[in-house]
ModelCIF file with pLDDT and N, C-alpha, C, O atoms, coordinates in Angstrom:
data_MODEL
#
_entry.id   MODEL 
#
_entity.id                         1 
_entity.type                       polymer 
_entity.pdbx_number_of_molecules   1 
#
_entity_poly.entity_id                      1 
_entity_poly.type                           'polypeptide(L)' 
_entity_poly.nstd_linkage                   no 
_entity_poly.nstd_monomer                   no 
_entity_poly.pdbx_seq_one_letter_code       
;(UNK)(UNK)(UNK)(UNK)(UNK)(UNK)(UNK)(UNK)(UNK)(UNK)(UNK)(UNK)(UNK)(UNK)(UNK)(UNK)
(UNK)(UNK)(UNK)(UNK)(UNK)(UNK)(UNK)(UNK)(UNK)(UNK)(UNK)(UNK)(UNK)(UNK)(UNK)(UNK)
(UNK)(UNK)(UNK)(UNK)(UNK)(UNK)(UNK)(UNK)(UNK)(UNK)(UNK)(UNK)(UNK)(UNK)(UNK)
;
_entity_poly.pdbx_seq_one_letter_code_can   XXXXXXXXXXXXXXXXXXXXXXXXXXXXXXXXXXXXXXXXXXXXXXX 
_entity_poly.pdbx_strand_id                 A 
#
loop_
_entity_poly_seq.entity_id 
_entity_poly_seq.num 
_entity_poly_seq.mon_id 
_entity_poly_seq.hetero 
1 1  UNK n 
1 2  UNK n 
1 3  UNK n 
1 4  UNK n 
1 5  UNK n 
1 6  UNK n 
1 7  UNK n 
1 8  UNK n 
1 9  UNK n 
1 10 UNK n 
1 11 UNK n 
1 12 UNK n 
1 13 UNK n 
1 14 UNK n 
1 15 UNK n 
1 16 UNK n 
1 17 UNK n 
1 18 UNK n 
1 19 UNK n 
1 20 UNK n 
1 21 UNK n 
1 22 UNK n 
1 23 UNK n 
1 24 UNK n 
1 25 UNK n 
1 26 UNK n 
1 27 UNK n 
1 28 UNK n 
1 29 UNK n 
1 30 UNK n 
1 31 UNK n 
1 32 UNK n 
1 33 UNK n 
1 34 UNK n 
1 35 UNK n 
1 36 UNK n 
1 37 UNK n 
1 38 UNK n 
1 39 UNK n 
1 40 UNK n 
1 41 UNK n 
1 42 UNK n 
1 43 UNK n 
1 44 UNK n 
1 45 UNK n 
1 46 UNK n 
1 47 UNK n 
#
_struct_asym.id          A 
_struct_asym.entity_id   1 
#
loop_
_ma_qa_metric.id 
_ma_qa_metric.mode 
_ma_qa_metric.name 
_ma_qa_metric.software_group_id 
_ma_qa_metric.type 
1 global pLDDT . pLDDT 
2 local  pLDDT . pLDDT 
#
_ma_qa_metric_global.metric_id      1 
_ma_qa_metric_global.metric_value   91.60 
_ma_qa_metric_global.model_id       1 
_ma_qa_metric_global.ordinal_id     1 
#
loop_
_ma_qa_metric_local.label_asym_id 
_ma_qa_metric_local.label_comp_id 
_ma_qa_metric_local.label_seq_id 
_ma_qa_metric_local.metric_id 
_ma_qa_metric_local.metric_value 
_ma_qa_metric_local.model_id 
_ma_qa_metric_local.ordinal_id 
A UNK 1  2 96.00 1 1  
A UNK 2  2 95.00 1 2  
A UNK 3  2 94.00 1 3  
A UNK 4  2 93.00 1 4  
A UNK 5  2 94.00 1 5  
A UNK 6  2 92.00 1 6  
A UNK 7  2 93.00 1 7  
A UNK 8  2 96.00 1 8  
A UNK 9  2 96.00 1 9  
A UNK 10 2 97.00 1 10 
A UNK 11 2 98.00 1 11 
A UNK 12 2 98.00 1 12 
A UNK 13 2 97.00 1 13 
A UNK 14 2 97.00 1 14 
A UNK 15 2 98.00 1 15 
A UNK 16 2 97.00 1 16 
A UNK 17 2 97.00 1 17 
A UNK 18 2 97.00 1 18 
A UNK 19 2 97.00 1 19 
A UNK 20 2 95.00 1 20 
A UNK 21 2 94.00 1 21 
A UNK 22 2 93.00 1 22 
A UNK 23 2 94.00 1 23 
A UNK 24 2 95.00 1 24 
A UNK 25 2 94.00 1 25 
A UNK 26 2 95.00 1 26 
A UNK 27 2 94.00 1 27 
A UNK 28 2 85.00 1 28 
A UNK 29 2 78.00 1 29 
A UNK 30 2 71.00 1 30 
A UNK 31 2 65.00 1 31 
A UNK 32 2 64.00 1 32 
A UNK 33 2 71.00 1 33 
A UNK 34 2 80.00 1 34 
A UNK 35 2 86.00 1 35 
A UNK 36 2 91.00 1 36 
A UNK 37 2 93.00 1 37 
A UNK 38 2 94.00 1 38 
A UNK 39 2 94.00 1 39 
A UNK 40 2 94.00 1 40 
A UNK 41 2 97.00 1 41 
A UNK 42 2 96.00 1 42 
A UNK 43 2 96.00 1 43 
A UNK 44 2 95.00 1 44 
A UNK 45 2 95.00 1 45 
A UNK 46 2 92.00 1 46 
A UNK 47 2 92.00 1 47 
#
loop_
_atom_site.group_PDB 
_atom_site.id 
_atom_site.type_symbol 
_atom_site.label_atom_id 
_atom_site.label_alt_id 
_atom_site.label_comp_id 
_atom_site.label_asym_id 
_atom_site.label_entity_id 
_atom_site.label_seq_id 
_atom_site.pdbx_PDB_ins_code 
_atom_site.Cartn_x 
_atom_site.Cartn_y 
_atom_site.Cartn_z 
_atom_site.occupancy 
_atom_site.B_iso_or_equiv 
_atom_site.pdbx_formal_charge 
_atom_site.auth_seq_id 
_atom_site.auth_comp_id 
_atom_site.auth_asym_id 
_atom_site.auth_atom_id 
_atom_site.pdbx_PDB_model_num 
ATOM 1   N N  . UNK A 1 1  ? -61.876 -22.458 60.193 1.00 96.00 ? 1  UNK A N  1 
ATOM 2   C CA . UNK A 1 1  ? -62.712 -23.341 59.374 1.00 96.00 ? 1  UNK A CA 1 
ATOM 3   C C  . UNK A 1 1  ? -63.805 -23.976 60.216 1.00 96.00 ? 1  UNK A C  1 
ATOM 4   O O  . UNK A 1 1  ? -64.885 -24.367 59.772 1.00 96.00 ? 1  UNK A O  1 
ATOM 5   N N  . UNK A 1 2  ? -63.500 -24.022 61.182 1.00 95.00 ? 2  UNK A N  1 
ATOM 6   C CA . UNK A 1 2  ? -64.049 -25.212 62.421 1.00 95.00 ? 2  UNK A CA 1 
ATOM 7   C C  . UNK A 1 2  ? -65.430 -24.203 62.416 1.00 95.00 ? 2  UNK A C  1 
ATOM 8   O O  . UNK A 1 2  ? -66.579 -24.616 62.262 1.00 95.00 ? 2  UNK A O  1 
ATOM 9   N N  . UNK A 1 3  ? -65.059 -22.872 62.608 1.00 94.00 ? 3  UNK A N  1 
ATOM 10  C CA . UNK A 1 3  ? -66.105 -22.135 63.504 1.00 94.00 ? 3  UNK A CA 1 
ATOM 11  C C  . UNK A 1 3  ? -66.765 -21.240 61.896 1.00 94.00 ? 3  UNK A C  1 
ATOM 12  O O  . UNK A 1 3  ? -67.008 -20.034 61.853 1.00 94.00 ? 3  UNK A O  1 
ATOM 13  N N  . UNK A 1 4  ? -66.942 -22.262 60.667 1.00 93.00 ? 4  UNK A N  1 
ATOM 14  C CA . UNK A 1 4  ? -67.377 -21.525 59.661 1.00 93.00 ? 4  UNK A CA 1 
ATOM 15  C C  . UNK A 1 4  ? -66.741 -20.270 58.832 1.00 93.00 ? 4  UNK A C  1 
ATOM 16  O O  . UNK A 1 4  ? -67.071 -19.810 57.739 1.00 93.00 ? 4  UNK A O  1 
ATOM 17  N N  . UNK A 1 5  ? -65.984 -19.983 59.502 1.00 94.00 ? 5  UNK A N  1 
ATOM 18  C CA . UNK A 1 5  ? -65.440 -18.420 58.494 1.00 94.00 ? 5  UNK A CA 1 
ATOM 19  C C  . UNK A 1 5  ? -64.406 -19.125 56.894 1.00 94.00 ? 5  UNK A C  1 
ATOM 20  O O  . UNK A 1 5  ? -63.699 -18.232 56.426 1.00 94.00 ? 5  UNK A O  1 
ATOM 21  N N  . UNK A 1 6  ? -64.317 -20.131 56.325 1.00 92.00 ? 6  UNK A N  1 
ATOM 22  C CA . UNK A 1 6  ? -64.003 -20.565 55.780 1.00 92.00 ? 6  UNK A CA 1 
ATOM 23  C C  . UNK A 1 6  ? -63.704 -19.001 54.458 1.00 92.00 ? 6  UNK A C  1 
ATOM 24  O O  . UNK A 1 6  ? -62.964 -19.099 53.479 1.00 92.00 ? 6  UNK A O  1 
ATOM 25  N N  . UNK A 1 7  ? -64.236 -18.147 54.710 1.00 93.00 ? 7  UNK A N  1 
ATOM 26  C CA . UNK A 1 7  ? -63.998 -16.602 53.525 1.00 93.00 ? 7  UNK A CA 1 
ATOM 27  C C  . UNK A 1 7  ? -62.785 -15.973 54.361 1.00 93.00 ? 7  UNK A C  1 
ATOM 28  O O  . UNK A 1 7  ? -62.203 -15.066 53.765 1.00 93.00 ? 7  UNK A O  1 
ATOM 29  N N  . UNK A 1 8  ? -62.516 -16.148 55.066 1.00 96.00 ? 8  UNK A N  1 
ATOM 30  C CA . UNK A 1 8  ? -60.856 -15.188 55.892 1.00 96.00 ? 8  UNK A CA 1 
ATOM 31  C C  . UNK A 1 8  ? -59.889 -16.294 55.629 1.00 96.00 ? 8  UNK A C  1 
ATOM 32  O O  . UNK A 1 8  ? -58.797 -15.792 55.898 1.00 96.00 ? 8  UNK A O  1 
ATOM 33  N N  . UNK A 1 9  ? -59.674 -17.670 55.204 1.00 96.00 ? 9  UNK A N  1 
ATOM 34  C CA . UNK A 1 9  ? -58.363 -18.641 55.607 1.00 96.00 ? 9  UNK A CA 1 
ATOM 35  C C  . UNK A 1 9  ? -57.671 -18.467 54.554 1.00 96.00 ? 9  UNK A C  1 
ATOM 36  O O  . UNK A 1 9  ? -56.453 -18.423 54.730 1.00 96.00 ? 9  UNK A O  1 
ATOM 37  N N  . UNK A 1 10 ? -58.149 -18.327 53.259 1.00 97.00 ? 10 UNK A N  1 
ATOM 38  C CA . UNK A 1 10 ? -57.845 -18.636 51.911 1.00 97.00 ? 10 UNK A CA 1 
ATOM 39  C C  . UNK A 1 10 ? -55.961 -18.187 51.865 1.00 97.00 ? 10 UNK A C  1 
ATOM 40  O O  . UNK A 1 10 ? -55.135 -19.098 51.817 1.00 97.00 ? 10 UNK A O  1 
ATOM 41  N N  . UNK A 1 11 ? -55.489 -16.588 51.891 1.00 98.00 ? 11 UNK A N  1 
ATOM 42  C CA . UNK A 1 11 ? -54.498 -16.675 52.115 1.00 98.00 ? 11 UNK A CA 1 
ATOM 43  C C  . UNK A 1 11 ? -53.478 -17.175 53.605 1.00 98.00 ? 11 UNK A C  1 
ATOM 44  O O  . UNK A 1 11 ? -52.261 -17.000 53.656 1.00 98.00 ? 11 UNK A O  1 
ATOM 45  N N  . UNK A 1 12 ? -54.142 -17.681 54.497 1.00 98.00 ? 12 UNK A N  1 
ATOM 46  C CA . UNK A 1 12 ? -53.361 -18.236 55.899 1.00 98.00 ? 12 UNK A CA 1 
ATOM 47  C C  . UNK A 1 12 ? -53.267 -19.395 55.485 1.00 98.00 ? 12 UNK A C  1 
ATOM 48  O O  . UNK A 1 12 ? -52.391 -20.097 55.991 1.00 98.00 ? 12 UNK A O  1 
ATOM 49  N N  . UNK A 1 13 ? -54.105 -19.938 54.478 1.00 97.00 ? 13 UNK A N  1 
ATOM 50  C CA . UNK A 1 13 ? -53.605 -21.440 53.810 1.00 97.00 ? 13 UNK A CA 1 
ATOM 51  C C  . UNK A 1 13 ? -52.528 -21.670 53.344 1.00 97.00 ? 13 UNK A C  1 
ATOM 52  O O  . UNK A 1 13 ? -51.716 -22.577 53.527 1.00 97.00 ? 13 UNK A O  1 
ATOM 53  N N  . UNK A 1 14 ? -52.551 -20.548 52.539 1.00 97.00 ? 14 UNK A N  1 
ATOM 54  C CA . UNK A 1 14 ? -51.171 -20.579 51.001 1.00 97.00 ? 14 UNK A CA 1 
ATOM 55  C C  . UNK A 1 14 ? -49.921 -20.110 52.181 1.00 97.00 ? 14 UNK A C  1 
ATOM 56  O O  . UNK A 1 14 ? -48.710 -20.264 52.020 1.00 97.00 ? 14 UNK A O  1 
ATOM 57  N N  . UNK A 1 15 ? -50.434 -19.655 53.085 1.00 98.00 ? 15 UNK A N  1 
ATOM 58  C CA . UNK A 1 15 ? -49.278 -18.899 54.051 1.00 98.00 ? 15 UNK A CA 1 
ATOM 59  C C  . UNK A 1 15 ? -48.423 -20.504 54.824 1.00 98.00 ? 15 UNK A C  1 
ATOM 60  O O  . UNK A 1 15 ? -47.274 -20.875 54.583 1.00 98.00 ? 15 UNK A O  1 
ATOM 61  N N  . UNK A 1 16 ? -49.331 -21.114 55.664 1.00 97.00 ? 16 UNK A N  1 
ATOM 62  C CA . UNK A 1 16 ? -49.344 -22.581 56.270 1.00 97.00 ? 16 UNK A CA 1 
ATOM 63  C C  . UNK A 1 16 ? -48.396 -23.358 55.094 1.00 97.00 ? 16 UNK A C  1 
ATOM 64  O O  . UNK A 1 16 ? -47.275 -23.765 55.397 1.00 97.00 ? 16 UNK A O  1 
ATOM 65  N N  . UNK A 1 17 ? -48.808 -23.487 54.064 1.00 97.00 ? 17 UNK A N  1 
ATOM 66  C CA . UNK A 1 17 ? -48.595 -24.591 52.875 1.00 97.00 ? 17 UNK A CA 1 
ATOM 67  C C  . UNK A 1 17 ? -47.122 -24.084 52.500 1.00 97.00 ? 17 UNK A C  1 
ATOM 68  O O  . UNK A 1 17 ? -46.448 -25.044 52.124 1.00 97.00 ? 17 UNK A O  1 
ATOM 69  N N  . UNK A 1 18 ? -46.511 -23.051 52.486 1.00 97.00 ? 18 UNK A N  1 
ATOM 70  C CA . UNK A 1 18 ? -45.300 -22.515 52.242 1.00 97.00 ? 18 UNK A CA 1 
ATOM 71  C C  . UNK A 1 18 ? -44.600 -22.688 53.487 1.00 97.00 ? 18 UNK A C  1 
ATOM 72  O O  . UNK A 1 18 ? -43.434 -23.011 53.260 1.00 97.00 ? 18 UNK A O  1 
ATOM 73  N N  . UNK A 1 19 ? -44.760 -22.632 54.247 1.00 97.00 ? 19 UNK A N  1 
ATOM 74  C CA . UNK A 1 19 ? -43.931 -22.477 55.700 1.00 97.00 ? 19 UNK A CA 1 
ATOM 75  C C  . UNK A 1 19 ? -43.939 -23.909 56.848 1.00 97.00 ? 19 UNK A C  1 
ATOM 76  O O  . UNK A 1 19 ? -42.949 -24.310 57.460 1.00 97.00 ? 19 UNK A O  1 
ATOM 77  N N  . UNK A 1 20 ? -45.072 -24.387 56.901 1.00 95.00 ? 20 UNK A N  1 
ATOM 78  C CA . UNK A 1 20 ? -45.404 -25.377 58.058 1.00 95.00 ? 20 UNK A CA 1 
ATOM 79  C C  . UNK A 1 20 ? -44.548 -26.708 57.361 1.00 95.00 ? 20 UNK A C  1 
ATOM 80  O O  . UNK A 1 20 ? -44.768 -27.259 56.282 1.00 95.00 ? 20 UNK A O  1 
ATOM 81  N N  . UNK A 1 21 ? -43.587 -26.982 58.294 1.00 94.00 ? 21 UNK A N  1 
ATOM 82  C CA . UNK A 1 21 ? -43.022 -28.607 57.550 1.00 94.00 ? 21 UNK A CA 1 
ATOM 83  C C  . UNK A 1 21 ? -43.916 -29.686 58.846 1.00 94.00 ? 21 UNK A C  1 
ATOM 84  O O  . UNK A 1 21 ? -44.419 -30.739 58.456 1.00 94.00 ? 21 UNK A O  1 
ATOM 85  N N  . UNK A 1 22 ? -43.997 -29.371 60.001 1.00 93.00 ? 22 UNK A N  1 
ATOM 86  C CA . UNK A 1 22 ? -44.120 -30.480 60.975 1.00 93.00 ? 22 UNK A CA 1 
ATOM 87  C C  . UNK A 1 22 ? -45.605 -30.271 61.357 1.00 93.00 ? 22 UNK A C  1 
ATOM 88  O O  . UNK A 1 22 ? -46.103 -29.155 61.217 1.00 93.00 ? 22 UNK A O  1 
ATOM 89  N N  . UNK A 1 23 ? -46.258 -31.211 61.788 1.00 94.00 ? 23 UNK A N  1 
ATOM 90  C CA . UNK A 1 23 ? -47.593 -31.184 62.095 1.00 94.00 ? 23 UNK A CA 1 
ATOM 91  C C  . UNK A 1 23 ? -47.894 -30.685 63.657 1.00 94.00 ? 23 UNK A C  1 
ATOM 92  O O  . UNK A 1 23 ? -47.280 -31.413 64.436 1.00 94.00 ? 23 UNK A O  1 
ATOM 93  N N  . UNK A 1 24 ? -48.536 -29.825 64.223 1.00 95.00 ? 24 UNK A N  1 
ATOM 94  C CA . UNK A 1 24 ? -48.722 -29.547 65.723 1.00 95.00 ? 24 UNK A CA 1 
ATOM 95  C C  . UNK A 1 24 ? -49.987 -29.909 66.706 1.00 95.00 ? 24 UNK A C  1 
ATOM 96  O O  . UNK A 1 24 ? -51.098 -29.796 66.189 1.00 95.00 ? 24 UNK A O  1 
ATOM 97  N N  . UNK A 1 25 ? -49.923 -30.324 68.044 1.00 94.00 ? 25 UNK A N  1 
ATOM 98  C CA . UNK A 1 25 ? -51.359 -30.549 68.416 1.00 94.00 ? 25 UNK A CA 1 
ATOM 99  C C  . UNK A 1 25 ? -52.443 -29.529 68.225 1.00 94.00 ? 25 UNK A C  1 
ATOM 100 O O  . UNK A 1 25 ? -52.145 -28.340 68.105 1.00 94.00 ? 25 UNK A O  1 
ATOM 101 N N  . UNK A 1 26 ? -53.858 -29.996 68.185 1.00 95.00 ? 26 UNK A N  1 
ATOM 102 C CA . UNK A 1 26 ? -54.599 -28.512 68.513 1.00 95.00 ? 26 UNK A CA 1 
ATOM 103 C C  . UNK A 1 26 ? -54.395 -28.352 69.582 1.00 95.00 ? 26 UNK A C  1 
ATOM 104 O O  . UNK A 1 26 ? -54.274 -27.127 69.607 1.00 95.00 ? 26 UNK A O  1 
ATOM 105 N N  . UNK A 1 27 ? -54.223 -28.759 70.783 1.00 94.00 ? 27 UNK A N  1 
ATOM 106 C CA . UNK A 1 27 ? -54.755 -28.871 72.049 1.00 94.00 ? 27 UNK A CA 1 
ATOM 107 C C  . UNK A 1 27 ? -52.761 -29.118 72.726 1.00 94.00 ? 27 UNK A C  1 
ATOM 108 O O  . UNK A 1 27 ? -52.187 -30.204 72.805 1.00 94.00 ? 27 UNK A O  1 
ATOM 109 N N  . UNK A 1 28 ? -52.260 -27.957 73.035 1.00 85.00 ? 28 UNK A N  1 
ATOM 110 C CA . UNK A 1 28 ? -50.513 -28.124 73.291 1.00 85.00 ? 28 UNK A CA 1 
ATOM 111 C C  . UNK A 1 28 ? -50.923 -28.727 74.420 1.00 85.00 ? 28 UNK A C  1 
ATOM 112 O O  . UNK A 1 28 ? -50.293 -29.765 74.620 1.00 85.00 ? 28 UNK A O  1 
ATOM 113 N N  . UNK A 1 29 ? -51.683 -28.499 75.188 1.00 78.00 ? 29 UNK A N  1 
ATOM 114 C CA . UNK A 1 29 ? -51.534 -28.789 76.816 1.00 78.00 ? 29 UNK A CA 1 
ATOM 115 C C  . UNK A 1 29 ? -51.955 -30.025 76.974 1.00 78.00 ? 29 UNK A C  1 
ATOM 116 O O  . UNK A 1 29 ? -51.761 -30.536 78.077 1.00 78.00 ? 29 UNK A O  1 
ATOM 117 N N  . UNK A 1 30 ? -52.592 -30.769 75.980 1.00 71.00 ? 30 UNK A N  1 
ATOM 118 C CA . UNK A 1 30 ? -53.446 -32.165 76.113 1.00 71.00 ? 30 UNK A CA 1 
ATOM 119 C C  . UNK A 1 30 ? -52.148 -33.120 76.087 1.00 71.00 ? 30 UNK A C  1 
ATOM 120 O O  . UNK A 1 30 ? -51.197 -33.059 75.307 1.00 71.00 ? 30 UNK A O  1 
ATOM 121 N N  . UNK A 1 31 ? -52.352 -33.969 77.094 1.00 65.00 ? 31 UNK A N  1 
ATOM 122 C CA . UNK A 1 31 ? -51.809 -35.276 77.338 1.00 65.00 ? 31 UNK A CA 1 
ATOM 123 C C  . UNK A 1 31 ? -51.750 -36.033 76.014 1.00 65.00 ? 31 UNK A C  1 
ATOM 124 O O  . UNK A 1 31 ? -50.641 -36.466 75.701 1.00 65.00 ? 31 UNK A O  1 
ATOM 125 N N  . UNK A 1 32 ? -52.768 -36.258 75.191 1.00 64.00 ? 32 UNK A N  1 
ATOM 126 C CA . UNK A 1 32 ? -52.590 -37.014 74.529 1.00 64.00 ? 32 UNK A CA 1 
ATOM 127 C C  . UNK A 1 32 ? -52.247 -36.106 72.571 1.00 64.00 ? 32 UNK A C  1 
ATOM 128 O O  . UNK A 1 32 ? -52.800 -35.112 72.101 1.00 64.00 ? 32 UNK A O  1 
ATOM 129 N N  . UNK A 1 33 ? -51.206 -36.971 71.970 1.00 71.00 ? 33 UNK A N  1 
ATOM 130 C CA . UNK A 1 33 ? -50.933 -35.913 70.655 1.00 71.00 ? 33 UNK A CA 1 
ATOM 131 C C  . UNK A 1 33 ? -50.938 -36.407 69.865 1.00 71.00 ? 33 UNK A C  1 
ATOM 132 O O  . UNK A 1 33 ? -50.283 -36.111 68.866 1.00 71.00 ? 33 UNK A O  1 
ATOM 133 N N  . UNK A 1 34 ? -51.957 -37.729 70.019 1.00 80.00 ? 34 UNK A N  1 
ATOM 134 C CA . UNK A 1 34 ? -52.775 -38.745 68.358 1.00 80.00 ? 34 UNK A CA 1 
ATOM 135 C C  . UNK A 1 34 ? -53.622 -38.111 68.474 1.00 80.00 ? 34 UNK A C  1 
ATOM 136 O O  . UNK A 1 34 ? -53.961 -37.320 69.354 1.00 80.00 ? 34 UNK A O  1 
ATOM 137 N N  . UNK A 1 35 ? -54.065 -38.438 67.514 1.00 86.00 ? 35 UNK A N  1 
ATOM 138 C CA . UNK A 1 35 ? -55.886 -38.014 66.733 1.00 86.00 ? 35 UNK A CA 1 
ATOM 139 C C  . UNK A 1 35 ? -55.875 -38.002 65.356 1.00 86.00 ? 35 UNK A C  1 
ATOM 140 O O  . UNK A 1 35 ? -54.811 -38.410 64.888 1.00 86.00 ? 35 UNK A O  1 
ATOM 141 N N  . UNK A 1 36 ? -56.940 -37.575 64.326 1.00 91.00 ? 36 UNK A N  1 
ATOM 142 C CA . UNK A 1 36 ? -56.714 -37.193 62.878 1.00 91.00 ? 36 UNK A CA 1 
ATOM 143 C C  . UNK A 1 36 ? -55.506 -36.045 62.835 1.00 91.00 ? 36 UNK A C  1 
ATOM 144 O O  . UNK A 1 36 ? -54.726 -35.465 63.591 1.00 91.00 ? 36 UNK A O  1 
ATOM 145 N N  . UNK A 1 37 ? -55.909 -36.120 61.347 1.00 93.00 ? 37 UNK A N  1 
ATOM 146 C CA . UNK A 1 37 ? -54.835 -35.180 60.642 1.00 93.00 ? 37 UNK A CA 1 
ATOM 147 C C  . UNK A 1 37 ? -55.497 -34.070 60.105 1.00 93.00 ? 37 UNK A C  1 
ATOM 148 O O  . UNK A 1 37 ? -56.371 -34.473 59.337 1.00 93.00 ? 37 UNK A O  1 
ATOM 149 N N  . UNK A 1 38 ? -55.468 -32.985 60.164 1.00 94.00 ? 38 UNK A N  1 
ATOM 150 C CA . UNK A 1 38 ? -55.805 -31.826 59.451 1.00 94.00 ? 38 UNK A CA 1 
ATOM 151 C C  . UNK A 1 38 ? -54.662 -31.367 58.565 1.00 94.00 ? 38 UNK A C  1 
ATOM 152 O O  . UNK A 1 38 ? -54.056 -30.319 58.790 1.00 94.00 ? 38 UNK A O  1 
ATOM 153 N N  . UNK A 1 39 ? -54.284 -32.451 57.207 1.00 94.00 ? 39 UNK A N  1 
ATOM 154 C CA . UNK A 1 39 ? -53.709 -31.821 56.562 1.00 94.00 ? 39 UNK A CA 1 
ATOM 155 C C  . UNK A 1 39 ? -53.258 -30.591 56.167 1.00 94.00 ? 39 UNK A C  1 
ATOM 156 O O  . UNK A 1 39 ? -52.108 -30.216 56.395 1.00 94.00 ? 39 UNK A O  1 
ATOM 157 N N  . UNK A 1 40 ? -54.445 -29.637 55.334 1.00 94.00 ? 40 UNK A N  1 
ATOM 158 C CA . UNK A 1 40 ? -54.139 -28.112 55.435 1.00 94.00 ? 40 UNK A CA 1 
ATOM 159 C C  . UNK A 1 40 ? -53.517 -27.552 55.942 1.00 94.00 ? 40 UNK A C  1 
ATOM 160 O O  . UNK A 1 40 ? -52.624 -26.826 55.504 1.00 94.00 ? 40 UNK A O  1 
ATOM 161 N N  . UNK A 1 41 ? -53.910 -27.796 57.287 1.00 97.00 ? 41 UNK A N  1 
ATOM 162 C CA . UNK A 1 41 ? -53.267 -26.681 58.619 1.00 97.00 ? 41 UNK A CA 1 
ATOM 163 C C  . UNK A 1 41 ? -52.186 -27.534 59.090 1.00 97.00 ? 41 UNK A C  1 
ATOM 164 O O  . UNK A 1 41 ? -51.682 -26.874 59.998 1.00 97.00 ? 41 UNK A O  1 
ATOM 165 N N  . UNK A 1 42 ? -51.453 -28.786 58.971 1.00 96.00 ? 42 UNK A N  1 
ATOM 166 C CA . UNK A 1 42 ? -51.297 -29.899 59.373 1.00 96.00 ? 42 UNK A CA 1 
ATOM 167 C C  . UNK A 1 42 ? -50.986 -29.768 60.967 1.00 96.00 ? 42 UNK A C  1 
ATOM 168 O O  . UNK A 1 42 ? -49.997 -29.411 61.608 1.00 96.00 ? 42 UNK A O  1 
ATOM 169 N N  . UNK A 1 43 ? -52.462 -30.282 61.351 1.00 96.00 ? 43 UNK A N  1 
ATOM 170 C CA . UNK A 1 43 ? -52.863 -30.045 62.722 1.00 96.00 ? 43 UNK A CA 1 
ATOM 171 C C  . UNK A 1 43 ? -53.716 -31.778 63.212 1.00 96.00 ? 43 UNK A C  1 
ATOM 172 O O  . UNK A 1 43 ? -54.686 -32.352 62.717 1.00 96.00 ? 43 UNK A O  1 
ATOM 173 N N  . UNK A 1 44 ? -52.689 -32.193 64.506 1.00 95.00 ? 44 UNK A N  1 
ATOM 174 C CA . UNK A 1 44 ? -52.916 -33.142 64.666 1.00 95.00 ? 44 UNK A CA 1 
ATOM 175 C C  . UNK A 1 44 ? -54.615 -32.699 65.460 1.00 95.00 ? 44 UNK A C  1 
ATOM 176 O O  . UNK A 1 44 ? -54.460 -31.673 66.122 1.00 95.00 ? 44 UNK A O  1 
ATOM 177 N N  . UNK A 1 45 ? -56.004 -33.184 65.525 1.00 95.00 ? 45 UNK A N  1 
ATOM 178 C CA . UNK A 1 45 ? -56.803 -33.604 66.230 1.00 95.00 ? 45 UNK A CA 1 
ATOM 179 C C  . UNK A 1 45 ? -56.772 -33.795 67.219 1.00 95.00 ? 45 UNK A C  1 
ATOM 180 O O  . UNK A 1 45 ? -57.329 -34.893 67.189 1.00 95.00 ? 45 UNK A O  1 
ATOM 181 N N  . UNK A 1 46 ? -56.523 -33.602 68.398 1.00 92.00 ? 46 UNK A N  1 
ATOM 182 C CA . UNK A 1 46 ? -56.132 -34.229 69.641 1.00 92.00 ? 46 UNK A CA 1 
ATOM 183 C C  . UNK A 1 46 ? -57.273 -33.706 71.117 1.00 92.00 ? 46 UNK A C  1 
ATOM 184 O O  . UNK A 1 46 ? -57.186 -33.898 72.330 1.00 92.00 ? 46 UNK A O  1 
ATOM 185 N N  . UNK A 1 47 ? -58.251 -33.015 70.275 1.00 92.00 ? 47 UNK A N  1 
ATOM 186 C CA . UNK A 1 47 ? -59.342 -32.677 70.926 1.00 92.00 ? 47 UNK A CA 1 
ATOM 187 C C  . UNK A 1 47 ? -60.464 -32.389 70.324 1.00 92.00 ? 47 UNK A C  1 
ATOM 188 O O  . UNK A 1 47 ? -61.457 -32.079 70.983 1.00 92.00 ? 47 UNK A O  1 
#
């Protein structure tokens, strides 16, 4: 989404939304694992 292709996610959404219960960093290796929320993907912000 970030990098515009917003026409390829449509089913990795419905895929995410069925499967993902817990939210993950973008950034695993980053020290820090606040930031926003990317609901959808539920993807913490953290870079």
């Amino acid at each position: 989404e970030l990098a515009e292709a917003e026409h390829v996610v449509g089913p990795l959404r419905e895929y995410i939304a069925k499967e993902a219960r817990d939210y993950t960093p973008l950034a695993p290796s980053a020290r820090d694992e606040d930031g926003p929320r990317a609901s959808a993907w539920k993807i913490v912000v953290n870079t």
